[in-house]
Each structure stands twice: as C-alpha cells, then as structure tokens.
Protein backbone atom coordinates (compact mmCIF):
# COMPACT_ATOMS: atom_id res chain seq x y z
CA UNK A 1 103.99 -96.17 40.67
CA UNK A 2 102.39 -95.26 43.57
CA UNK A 3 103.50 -97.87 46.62
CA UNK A 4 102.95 -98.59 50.28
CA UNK A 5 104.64 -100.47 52.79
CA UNK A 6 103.17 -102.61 55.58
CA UNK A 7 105.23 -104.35 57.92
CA UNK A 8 105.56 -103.93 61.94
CA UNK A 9 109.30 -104.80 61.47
CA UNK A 10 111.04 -101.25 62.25
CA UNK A 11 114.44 -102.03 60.78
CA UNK A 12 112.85 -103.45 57.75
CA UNK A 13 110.54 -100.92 57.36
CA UNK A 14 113.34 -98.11 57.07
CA UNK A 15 115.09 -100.93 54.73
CA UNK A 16 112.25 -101.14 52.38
CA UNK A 17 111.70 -96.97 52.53
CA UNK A 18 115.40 -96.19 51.66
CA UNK A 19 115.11 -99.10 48.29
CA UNK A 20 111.64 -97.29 47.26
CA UNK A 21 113.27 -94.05 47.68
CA UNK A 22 116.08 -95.22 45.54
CA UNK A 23 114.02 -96.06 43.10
CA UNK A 24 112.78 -93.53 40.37
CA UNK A 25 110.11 -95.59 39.29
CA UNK A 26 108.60 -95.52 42.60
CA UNK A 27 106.89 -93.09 44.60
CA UNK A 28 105.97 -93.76 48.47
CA UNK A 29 102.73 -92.80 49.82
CA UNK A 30 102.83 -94.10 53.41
CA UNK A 31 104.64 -97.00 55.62
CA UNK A 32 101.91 -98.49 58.04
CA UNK A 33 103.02 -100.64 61.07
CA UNK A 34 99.91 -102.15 61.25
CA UNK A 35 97.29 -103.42 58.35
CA UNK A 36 94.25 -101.78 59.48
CA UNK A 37 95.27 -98.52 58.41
CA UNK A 38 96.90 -99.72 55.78
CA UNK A 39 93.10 -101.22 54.16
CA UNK A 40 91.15 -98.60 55.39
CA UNK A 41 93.45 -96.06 52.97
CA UNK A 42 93.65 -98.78 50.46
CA UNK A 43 89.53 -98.79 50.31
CA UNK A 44 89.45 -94.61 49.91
CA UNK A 45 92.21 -94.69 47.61
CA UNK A 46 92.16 -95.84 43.70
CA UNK A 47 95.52 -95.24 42.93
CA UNK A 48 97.75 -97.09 44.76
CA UNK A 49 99.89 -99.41 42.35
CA UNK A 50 101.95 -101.60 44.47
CA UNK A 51 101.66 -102.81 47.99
CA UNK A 52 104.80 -104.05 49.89
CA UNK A 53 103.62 -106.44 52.94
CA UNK A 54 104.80 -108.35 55.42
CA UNK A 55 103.55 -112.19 56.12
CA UNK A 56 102.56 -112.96 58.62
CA UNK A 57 100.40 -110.12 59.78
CA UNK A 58 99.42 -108.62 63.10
CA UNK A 59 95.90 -108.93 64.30
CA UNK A 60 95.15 -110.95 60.60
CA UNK A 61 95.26 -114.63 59.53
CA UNK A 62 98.05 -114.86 57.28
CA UNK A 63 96.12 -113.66 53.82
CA UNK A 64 93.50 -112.04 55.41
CA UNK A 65 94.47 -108.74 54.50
CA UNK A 66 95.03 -109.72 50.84
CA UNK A 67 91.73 -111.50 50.30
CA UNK A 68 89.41 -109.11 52.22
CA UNK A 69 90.57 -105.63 49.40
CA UNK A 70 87.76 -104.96 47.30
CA UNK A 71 90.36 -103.60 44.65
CA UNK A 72 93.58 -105.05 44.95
CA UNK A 73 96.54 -103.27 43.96
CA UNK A 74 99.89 -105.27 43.27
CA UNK A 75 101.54 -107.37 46.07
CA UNK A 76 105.23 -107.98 46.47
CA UNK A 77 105.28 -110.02 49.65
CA UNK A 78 107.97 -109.67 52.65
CA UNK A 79 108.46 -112.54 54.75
CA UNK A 80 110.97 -114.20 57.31
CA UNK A 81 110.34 -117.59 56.18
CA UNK A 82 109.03 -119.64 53.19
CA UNK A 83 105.79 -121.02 54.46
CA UNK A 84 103.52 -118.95 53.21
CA UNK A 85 105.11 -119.06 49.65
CA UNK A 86 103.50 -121.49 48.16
CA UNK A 87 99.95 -119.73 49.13
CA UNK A 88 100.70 -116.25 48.26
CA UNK A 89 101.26 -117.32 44.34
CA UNK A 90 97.44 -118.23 44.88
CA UNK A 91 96.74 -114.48 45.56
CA UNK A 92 98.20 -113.32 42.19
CA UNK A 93 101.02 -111.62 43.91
CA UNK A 94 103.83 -110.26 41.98
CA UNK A 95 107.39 -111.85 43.92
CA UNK A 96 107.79 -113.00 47.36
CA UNK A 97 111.24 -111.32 48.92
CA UNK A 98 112.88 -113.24 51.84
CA UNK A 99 114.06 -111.00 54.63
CA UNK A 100 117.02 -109.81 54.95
CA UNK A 101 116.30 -107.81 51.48
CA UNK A 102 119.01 -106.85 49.60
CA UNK A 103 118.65 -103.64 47.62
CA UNK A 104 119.48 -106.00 43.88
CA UNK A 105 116.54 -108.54 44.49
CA UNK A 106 114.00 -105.55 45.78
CA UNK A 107 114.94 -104.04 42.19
CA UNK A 108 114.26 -107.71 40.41
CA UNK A 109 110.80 -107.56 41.87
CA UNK A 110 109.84 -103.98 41.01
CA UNK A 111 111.21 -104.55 37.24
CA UNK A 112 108.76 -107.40 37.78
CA UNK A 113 106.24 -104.64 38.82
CA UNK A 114 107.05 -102.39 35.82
CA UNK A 115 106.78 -105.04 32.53
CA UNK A 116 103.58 -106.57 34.61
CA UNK A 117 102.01 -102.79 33.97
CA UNK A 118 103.42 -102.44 30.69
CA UNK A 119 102.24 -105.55 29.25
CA UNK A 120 98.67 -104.60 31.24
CA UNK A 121 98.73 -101.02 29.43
CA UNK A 122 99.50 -102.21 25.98
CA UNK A 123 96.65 -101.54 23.23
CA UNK A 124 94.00 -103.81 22.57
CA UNK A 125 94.12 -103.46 18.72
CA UNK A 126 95.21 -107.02 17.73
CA UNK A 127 98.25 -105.26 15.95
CA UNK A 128 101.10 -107.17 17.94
CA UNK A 129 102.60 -109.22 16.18
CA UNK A 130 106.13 -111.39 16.69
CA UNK A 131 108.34 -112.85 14.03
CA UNK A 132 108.98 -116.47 14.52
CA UNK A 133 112.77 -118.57 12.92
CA UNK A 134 111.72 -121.36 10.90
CA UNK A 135 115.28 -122.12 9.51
CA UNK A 136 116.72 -119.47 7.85
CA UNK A 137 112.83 -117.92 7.70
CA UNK A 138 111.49 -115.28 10.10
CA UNK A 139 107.79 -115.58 9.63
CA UNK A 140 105.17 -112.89 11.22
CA UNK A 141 102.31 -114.03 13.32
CA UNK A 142 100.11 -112.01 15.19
CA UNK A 143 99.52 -112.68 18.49
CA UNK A 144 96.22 -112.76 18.40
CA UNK A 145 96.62 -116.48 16.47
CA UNK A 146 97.83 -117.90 18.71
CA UNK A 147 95.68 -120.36 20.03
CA UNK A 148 97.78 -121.78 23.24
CA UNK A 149 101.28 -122.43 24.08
CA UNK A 150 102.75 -125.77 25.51
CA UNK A 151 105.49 -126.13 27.12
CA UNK A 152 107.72 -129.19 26.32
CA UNK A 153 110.90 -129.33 28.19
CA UNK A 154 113.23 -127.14 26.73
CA UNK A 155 111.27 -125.95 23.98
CA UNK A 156 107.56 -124.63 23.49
CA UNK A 157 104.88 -124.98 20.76
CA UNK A 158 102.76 -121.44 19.52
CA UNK A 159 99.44 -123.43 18.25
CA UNK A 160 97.30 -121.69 16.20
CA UNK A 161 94.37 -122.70 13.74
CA UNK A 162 96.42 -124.25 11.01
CA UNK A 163 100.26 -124.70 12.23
CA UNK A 164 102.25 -125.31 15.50
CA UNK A 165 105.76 -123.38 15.90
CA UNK A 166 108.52 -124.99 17.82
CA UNK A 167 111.09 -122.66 19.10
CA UNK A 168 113.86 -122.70 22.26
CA UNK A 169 112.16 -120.83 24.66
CA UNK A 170 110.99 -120.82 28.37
CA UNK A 171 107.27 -120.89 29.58
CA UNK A 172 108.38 -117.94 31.84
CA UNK A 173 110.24 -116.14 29.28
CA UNK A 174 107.64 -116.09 26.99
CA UNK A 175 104.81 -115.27 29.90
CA UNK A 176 107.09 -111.83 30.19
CA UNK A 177 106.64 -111.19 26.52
CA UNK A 178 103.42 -111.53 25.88
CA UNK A 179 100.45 -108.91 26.93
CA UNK A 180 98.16 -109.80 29.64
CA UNK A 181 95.23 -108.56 27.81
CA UNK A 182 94.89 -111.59 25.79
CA UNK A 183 96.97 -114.08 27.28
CA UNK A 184 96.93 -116.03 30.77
CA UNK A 185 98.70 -118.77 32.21
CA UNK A 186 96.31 -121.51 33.55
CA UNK A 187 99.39 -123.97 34.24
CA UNK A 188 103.12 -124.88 34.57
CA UNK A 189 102.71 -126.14 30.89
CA UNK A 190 99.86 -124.19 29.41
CA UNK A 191 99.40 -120.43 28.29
CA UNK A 192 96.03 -119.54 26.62
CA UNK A 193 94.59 -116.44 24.38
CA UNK A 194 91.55 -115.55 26.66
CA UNK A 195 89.43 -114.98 23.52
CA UNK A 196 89.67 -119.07 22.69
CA UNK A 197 87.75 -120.04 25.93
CA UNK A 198 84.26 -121.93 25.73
CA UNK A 199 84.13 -123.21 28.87
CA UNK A 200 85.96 -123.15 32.48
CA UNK A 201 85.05 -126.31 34.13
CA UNK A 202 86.82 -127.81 37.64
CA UNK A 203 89.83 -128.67 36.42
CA UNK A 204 90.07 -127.99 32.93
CA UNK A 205 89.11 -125.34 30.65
CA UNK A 206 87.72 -126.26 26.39
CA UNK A 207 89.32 -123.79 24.07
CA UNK A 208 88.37 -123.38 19.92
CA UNK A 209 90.77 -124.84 18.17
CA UNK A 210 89.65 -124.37 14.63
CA UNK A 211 86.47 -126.57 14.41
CA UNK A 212 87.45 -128.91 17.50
CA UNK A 213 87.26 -127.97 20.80
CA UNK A 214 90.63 -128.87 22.85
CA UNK A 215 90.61 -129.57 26.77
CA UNK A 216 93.36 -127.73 28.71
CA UNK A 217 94.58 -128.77 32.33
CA UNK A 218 94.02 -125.82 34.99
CA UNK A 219 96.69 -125.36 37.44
CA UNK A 220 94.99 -125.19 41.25
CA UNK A 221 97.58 -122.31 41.71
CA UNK A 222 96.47 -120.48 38.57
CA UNK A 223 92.40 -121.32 39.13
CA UNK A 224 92.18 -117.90 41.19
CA UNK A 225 94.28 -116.32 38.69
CA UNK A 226 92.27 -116.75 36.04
CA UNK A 227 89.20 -116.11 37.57
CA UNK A 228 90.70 -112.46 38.12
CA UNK A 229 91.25 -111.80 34.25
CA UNK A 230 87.76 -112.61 33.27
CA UNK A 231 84.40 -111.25 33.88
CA UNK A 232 82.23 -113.87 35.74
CA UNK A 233 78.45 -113.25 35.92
CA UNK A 234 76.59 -115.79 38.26
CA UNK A 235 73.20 -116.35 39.80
C-alpha cells in the first residue's frame, strides 16, 4: 500500500517513517510537515492507499483536512490526546493511535489496513458462503442470505428470509469477516446486506425481510458511514 505521513511532530515523524519502513506491506511516498502539501498531492494523486495524520492540524480545524479530500484514501489517525476520538470514527477512519506509538500497535492498525482492502477487493459473485454449527450440524449459507445481524450480548443472530442462526460470536469479529461489498454496519447492534435496503430515513433505515419490511436503528456515528458505501443521487 501506498502511504503518507502528515504530522509537524519531528520525532514522531521519523517514528512513524522507521514503522512504515519496517513494514513490507507498506510503501512510503512522502512525510509532509504541514497538510497543505500533503492535499494538494493527495488531489493529483489516485493511488495513495493510506494516510497517517496527526490531530490536531496546523493552519486546519481539527477535521478539516479529512472532510475537504475529494477522494479519500484510508486514515489511521495520530494524536496526543483522546478528544478528537470520538469524532474521527465519524470520518470512517481506520484506528486512532495515541502518541507515544509503539511499533506492536502501529502493526495492529495496518493489519487493520490490510483485511479492510481485502474484504474491499473480494469478488462480487455471491459465491461466499460460511458454514454455520447447529449442534453437531455445520450447515452452508451464503452470505448473500443474510438479511441482518443483531447483536445480543454475547451472542449474535444471522437473519435471513426463513431462519435466524444463533452462534457465540462478537459484532466486531464478525464485521472483520464479512466483505464490505455487501455488508455495512449502521450500529453498535446492527449489521445489514446493502442489497436489503428500501429506504434510509433520519434515524432508521426499512430493510426486505421476506414480504415485511423491518425498521433498523442507525447509529449517528455510522450515518456518514453509510452514506459512503452507497450511491446517493439527489436534486
């Protein structure tokens, strides 16, 4: 992946080079002190995968920078103090790294990086397909059945048209397994194939469920998200 860095922090700059240069997955383009540069190649360039930045910016209101790329590449935030963390998720960044950085949590985020663009490359074919325990069973079912996923406590529920599927499993494990091309995550408790959706409305979104149509709470911090994985034509 193709990568940048942009921080005015010296010492963490030369931090953040020697990790990326450590890493074979990675291949560094330019470090910028300052974020002007930094979107002016951004906006001649198509093929930068990853942006490392620093938060708060120079000469920028906090997200400034983030929100003003016409095509965004993906963000693994730098900062000095947890404030802005809460905000940044709202940007569809990837991790947020508290400075100092040590080398094993800049390699958590970039494996991050990595399944985000394998999941993103996988085929569109509707040929995935997962096997599923129901006692001593292991039953197929193709992704593209599945409906929605809830998450209750411990456990989560794969919905589709004509049976649910309880099985021990985390929301966020299962958001790593799954490919982006069909599914989202529109809350804490909520997952959704993006081929169900009727309708987006404030707060909610309906969804087909067989011959009913099923409301489904929208996260505020997963609104913008979702809004970046579909094509929106308005007037």
């Amino acid at each position: 992946m193709n990568c940048i860095i942009v921080d005015d922090d010296i010492l963490t700059c030369r931090i953040l080079e020697e990790y990326v240069m450590k890493s074979t997955s990675l291949n560094l383009i330019s470090i910028f002190s300052e974020p002007k540069a930094a979107r002016d190649m951004l906006t001649k360039r198509q093929d930068i995968d990853l942006a490392i930045l620093n938060i708060p910016m120079p000469y920028l209101d906090d997200f400034e920078f983030i929100s003003s790329l016409d095509s965004k590449p993906k963000i693994i935030i730098v900062s000095s103090t947890e404030e802005f963390a809460l905000k940044a998720f709202d940007f569809n960044i990837v991790d947020y790294l508290l400075k100092p950085v040590t080398y094993g949590r800049f390699c958590k985020a970039i494996d991050k990086t990595i399944r985000y663009f394998s999941r993103k490359e996988g085929t569109n074919n509707g040929s995935e397909e997962i096997f599923i325990k129901e006692g001593t069973t292991l039953v197929k079912l193709k992704l593209t059945d599945i409906i929605y996923i809830e998450s209750l406590e411990n456990y989560i529920t794969l919905n589709t048209r004509n049976k649910k599927f309880t099985i021990h499993f985390t929301m966020k494990a299962i958001e790593n397994q799954l490919p982006s091309h069909i599914f989202v995550r529109v809350h804490r408790s909520f997952i959704i194939n993006k081929n169900m959706i009727l309708a987006i409305n404030e707060n909610t979104l309906d969804i087909q469920t067989g011959d009913s149509v099923k409301k489904i709470p929208v996260g505020k911090s997963f609104r913008n998200y979702l809004l970046n994985y579909i094509n929106v034509m308005a007037r």
